[in-house]
C-alpha atoms as a PDB file:
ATOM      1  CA  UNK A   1       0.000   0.000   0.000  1.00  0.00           C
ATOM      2  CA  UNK A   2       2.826   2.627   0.753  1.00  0.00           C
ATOM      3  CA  UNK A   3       4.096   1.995  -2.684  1.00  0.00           C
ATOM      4  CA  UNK A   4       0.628   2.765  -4.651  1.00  0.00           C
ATOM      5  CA  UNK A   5       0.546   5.774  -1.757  1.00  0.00           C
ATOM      6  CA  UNK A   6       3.950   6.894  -2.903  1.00  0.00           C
ATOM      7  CA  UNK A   7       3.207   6.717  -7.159  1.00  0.00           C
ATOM      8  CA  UNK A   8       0.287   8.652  -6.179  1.00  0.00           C
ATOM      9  CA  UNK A   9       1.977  11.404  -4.648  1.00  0.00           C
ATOM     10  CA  UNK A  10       4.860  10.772  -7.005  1.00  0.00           C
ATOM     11  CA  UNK A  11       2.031  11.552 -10.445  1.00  0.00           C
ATOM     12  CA  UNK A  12       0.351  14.613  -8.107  1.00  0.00           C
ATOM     13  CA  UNK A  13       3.876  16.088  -7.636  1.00  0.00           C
ATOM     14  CA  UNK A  14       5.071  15.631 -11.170  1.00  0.00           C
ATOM     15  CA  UNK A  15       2.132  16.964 -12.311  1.00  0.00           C
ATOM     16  CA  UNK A  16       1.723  20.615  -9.958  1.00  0.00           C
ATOM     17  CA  UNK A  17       5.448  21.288 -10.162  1.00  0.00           C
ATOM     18  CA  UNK A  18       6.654  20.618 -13.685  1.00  0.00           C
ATOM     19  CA  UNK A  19       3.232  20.385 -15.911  1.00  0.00           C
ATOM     20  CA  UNK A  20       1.246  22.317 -14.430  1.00  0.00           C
ATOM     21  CA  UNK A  21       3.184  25.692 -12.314  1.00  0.00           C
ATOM     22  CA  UNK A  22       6.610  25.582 -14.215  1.00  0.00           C
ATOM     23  CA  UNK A  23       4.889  26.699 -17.501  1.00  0.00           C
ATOM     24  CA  UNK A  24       2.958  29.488 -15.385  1.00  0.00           C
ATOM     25  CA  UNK A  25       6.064  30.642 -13.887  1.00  0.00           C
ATOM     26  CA  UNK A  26       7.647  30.749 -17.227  1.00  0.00           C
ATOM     27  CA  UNK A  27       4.974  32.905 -18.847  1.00  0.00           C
ATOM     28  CA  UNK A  28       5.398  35.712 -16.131  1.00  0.00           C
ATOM     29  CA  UNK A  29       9.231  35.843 -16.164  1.00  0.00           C
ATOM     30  CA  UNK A  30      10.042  34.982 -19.768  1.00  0.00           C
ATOM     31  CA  UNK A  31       9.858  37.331 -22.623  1.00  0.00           C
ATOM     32  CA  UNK A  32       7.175  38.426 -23.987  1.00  0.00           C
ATOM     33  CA  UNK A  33       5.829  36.884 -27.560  1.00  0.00           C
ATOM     34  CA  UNK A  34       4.029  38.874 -29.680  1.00  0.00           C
ATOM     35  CA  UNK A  35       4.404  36.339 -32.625  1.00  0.00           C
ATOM     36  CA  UNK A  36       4.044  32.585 -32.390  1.00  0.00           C
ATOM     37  CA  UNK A  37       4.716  30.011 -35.153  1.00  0.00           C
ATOM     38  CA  UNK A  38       2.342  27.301 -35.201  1.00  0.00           C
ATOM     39  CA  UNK A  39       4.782  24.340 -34.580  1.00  0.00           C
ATOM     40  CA  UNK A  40       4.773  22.431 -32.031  1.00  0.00           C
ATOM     41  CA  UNK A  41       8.189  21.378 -29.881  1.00  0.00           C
ATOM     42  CA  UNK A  42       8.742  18.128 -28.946  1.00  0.00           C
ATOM     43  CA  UNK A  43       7.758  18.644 -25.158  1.00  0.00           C
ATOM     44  CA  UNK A  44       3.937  19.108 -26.095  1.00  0.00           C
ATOM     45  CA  UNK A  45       4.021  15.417 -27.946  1.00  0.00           C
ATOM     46  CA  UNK A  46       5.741  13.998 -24.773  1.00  0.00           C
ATOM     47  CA  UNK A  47       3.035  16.195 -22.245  1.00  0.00           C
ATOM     48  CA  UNK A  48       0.216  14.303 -24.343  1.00  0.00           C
ATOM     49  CA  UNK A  49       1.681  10.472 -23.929  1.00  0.00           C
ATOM     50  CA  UNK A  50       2.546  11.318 -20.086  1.00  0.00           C
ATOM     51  CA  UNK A  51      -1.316  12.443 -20.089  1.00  0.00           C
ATOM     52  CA  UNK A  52      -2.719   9.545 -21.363  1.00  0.00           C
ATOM     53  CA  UNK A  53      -0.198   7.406 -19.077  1.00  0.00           C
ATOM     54  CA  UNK A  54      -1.866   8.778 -16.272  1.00  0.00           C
ATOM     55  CA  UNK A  55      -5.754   8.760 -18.051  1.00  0.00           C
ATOM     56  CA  UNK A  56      -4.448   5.076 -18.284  1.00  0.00           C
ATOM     57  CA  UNK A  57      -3.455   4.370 -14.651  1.00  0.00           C
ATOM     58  CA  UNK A  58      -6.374   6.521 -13.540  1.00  0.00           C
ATOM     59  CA  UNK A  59      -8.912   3.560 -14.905  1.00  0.00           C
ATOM     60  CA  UNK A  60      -6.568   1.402 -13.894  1.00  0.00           C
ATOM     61  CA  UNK A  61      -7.295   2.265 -10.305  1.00  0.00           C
ATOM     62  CA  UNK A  62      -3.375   3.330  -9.726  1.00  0.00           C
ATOM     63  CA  UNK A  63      -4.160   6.836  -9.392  1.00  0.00           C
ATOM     64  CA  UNK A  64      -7.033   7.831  -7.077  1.00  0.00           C
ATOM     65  CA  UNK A  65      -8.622   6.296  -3.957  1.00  0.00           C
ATOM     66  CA  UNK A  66     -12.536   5.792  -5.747  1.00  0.00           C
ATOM     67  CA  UNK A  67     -12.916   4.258  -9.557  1.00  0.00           C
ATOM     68  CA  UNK A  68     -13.314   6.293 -12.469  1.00  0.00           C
ATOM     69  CA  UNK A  69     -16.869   5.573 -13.552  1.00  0.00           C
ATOM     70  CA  UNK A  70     -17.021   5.835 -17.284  1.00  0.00           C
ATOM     71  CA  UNK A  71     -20.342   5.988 -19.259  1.00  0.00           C
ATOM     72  CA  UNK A  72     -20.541   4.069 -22.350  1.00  0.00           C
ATOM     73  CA  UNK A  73     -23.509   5.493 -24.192  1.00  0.00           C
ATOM     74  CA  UNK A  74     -23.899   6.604 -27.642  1.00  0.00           C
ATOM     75  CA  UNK A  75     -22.841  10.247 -28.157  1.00  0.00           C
ATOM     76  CA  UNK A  76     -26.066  11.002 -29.132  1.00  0.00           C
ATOM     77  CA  UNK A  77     -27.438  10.454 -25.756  1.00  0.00           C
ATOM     78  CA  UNK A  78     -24.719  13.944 -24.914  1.00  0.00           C
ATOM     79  CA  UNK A  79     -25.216  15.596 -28.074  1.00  0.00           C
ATOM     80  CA  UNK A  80     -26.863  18.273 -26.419  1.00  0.00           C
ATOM     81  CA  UNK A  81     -24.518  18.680 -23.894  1.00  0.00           C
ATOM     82  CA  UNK A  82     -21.767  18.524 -26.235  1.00  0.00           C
ATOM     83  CA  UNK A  83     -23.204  21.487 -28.690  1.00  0.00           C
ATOM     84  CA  UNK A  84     -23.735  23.391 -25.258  1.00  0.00           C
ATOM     85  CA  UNK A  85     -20.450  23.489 -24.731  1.00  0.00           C
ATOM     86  CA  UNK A  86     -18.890  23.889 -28.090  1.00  0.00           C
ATOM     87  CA  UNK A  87     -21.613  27.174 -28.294  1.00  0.00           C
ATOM     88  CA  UNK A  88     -19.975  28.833 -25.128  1.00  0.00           C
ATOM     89  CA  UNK A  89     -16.568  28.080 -26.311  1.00  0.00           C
ATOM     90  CA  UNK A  90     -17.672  29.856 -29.454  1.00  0.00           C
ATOM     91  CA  UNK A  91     -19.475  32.356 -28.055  1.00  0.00           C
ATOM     92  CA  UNK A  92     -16.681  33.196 -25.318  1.00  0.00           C
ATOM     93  CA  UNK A  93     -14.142  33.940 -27.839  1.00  0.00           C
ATOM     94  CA  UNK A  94     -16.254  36.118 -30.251  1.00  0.00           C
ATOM     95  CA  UNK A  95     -17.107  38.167 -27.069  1.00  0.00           C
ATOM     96  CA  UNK A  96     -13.678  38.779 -25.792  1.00  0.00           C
ATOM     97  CA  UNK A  97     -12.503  39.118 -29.432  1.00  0.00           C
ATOM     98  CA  UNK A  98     -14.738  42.053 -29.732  1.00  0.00           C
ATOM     99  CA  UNK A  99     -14.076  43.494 -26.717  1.00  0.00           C
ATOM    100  CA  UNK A 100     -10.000  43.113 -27.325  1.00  0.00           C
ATOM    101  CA  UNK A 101     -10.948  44.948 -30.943  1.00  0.00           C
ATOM    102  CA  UNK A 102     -13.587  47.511 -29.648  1.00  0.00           C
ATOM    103  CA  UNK A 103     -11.859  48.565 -26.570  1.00  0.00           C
ATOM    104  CA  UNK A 104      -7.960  48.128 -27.546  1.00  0.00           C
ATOM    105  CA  UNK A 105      -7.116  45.554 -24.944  1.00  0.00           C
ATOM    106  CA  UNK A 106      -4.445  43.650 -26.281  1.00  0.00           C
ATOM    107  CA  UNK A 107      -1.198  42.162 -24.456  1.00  0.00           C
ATOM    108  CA  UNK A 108      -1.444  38.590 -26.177  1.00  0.00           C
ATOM    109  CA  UNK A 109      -0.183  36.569 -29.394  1.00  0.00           C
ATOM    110  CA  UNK A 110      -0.603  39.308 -32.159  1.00  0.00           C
ATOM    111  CA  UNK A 111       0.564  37.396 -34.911  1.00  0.00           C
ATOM    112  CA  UNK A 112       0.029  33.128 -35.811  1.00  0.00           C
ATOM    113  CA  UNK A 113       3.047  32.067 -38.188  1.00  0.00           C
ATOM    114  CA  UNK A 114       1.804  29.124 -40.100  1.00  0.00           C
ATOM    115  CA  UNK A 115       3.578  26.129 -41.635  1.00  0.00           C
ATOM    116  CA  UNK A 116       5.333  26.221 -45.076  1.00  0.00           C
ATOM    117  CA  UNK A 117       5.988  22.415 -45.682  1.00  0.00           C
ATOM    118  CA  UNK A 118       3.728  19.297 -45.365  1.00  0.00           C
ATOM    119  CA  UNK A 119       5.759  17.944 -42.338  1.00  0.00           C
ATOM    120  CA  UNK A 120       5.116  21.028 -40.750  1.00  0.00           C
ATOM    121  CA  UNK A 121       1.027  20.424 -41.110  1.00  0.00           C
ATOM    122  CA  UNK A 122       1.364  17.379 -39.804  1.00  0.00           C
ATOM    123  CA  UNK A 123       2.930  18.611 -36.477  1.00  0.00           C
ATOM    124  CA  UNK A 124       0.632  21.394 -36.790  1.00  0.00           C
ATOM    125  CA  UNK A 125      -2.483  19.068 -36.610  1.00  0.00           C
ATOM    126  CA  UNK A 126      -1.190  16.378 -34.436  1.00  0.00           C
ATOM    127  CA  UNK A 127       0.361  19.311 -32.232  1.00  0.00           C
ATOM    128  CA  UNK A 128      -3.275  20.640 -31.944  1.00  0.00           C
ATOM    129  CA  UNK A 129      -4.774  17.193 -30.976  1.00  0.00           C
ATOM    130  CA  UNK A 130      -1.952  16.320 -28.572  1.00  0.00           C
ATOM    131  CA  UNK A 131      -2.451  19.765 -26.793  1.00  0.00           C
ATOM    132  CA  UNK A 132      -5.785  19.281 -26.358  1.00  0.00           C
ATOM    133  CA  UNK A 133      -5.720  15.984 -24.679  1.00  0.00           C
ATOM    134  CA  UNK A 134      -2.924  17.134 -22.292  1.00  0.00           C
ATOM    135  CA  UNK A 135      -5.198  19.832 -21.142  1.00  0.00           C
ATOM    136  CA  UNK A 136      -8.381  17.748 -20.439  1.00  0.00           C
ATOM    137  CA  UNK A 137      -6.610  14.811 -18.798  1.00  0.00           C
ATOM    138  CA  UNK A 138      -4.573  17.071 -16.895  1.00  0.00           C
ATOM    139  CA  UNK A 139      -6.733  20.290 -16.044  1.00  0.00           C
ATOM    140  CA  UNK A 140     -10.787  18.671 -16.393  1.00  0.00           C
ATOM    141  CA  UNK A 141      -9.767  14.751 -15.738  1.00  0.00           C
ATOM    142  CA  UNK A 142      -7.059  14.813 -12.963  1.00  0.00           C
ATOM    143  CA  UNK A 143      -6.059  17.790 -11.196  1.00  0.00           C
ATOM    144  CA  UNK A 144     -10.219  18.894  -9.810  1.00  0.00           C
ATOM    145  CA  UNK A 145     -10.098  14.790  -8.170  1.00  0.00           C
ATOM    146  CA  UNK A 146      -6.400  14.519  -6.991  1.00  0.00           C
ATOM    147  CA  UNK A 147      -7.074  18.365  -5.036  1.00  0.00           C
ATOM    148  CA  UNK A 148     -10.077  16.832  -3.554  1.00  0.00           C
ATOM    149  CA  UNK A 149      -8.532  13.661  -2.449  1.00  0.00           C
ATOM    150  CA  UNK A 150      -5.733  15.134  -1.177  1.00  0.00           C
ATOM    151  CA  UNK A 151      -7.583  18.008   0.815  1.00  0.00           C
ATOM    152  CA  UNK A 152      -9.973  15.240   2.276  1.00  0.00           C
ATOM    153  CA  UNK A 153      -7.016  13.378   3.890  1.00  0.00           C
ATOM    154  CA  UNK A 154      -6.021  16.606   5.331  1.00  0.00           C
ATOM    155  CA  UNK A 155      -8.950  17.896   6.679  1.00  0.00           C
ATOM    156  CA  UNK A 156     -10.115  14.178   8.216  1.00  0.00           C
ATOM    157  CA  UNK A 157      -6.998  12.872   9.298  1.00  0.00           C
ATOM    158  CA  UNK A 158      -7.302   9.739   7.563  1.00  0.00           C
ATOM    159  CA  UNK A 159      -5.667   7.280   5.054  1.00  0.00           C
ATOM    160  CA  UNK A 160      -8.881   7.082   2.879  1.00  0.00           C
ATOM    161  CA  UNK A 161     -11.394   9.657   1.832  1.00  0.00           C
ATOM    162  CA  UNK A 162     -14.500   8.969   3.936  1.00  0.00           C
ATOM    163  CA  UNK A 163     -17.796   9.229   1.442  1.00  0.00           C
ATOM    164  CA  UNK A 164     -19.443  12.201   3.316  1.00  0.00           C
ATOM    165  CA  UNK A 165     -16.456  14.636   2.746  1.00  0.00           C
ATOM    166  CA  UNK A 166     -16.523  13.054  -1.318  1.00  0.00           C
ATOM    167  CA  UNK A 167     -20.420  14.723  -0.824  1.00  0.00           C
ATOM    168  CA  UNK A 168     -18.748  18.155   0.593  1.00  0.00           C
ATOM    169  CA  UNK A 169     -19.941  21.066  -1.843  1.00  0.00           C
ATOM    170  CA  UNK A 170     -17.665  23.930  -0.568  1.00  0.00           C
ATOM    171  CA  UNK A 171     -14.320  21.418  -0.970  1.00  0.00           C
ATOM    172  CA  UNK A 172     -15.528  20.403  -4.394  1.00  0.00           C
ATOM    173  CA  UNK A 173     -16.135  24.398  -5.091  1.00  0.00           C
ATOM    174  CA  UNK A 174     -12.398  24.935  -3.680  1.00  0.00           C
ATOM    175  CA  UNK A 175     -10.852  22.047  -5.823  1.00  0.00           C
ATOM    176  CA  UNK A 176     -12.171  22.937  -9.232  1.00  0.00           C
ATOM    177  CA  UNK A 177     -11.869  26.322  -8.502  1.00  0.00           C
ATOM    178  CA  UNK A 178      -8.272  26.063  -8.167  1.00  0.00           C
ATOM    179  CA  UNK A 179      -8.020  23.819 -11.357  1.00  0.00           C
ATOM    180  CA  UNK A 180     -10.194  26.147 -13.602  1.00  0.00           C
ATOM    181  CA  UNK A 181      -7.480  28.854 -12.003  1.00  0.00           C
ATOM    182  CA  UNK A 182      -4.463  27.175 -12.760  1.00  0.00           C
ATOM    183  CA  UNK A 183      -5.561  26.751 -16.348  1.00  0.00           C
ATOM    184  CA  UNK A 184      -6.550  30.148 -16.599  1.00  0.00           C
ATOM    185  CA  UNK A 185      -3.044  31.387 -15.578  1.00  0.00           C
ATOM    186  CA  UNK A 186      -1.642  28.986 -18.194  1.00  0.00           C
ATOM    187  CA  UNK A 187      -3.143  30.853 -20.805  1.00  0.00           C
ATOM    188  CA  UNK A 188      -1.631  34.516 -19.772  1.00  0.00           C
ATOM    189  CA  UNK A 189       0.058  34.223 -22.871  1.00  0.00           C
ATOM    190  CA  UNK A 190      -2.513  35.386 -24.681  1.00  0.00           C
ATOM    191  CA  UNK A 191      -3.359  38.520 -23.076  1.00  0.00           C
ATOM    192  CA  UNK A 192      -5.694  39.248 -20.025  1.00  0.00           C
ATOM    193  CA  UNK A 193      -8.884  38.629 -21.887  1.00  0.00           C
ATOM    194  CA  UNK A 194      -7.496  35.390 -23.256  1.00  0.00           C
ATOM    195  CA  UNK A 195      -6.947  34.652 -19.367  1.00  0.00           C
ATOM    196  CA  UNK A 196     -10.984  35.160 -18.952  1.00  0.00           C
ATOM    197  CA  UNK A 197     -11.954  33.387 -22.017  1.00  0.00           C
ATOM    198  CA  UNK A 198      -9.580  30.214 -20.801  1.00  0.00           C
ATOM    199  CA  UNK A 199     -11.855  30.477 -17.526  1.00  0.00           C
ATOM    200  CA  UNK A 200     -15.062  30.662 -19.188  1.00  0.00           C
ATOM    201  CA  UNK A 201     -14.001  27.810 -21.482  1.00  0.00           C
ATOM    202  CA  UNK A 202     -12.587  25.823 -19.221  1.00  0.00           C
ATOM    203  CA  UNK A 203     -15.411  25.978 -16.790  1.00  0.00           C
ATOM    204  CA  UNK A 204     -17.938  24.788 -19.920  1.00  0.00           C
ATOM    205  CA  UNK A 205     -15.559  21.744 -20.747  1.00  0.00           C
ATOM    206  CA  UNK A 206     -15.688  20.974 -17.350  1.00  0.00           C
ATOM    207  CA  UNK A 207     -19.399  20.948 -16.714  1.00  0.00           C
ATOM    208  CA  UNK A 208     -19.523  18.469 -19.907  1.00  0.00           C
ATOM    209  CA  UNK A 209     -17.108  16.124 -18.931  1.00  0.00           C
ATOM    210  CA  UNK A 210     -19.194  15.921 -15.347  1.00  0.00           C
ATOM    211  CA  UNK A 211     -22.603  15.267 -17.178  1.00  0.00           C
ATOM    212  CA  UNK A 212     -21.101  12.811 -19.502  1.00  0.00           C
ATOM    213  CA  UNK A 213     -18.500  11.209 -17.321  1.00  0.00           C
ATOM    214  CA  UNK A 214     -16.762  11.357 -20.110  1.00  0.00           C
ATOM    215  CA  UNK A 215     -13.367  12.393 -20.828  1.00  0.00           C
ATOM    216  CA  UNK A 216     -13.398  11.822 -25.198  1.00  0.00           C
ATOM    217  CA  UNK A 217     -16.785  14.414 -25.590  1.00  0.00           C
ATOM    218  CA  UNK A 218     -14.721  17.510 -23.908  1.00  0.00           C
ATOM    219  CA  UNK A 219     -11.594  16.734 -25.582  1.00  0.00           C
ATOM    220  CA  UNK A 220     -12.772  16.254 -29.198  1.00  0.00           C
ATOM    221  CA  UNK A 221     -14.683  19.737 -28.508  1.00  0.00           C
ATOM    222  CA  UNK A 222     -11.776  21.042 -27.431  1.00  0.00           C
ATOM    223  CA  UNK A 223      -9.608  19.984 -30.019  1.00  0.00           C
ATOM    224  CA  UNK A 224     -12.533  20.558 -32.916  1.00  0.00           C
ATOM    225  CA  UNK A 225     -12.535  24.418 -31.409  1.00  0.00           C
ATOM    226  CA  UNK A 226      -8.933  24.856 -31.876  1.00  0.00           C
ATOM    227  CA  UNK A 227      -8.887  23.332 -35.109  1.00  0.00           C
ATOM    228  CA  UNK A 228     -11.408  26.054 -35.987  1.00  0.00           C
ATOM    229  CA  UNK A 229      -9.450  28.714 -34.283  1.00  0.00           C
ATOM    230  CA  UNK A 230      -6.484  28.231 -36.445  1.00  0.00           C
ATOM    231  CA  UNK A 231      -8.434  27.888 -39.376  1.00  0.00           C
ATOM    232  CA  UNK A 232     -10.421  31.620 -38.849  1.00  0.00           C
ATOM    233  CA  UNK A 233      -6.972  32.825 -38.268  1.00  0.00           C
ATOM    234  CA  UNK A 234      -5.583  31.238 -41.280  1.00  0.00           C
ATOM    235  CA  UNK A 235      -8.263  32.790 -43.784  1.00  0.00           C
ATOM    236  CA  UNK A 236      -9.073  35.873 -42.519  1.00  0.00           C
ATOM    237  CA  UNK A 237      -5.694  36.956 -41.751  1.00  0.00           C
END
């Protein structure tokens, strides 16, 4: 048992320190980038398979205290959930769009350099899919459960998360709070409003992947809104 305790902490450590903060920390003290080029290094391919190692040990039962319950219905049964939450994302970035282009905010990513080669579209679009399952597995799938668990253990004083603190609204507030934060602050890259618009987004993939107990629905609408992104970016400018 105090070797599954230990991986646990080992993952939850790995995670807050060097996926999760360092990149925050590097975004406040490193320059500035007013220009990005839309290739992706090899650290976001290796971020996505670390992800899915620890999506994979997560159903596995290696990485927190209760099961992941996964629902294996048709789509269709979420379709209405899913289009929910693709609409906000929309929605949120046309709305802070206009607002960075009506009121002058800007302080983000100016310019997107595209590809010029065909190897560099294909790290373009498997960067985009890769990014998009790091962030769900790590910022909607993992870190909202592990800051619960570990705040239960605190605040009870025991080994195992008793089932009426699981049921405690104001920790679950906390804990998903501080996840929708820390991906919020992982976005300041993009400018202040892109730092809302990551909160408002993140909050709606969230909310999905808790009605569908599903981790694929969130993630292909987050990786189907990026996709789309781009591609706006690509034609109009």
């Amino acid at each position: 048992m105090s070797s599954v305790r230990n991986f646990k902490f080992f993952v939850f450590l790995y995670v807050l320190l060097f996926l999760v903060i360092a990149p925050i920390v590097f975004q406040f003290f490193g320059e500035r980038q007013e220009a990005v080029v839309a290739y992706y290094p090899f650290v976001v391919f290796l971020n996505g398979g670390i992800a899915f190692l620890i999506y994979y040990f997560a159903l596995k039962g290696r990485i927190f205290e209760k099961p992941v319950i996964r629902e294996k219905k048709p789509f269709f049964v979420y379709s209405s959930s899913a289009l929910i939450s693709f609409g906000v994302l929309c929605l949120s970035s046309v709305i802070f769009e206009s607002a960075s282009y009506f009121f002058r905010i800007g302080g983000g990513i100016q310019k997107v350099i595209f590809p010029s080669s065909f190897l560099g579209w294909v790290n373009f679009f498997f960067g985009v899919i890769f990014a998009a399952f790091f962030e769900e597995v790590i910022y909607r799938f993992y870190l909202p459960r592990a800051f619960r668990e570990i705040l239960q253990k605190r605040l009870t004083g025991k080994k195992k998360a008793s089932e009426k603190m699981f049921d405690n609204q104001r920790l679950s507030v906390f804990c998903e709070g501080l996840a929708l934060l820390l991906f919020g602050l992982g976005h300041v890259y993009l400018g202040f409003l892109g730092f809302l618009n990551a909160l408002v987004c993140g909050a709606a993939l969230r909310l999905c992947m808790i009605k569908t107990k599903s981790l694929w629905i969130p993630f292909g609408i987050h990786a189907v809104y990026n996709f789309l992104s781009f591609l706006i970016v690509f034609l109009l400018f």
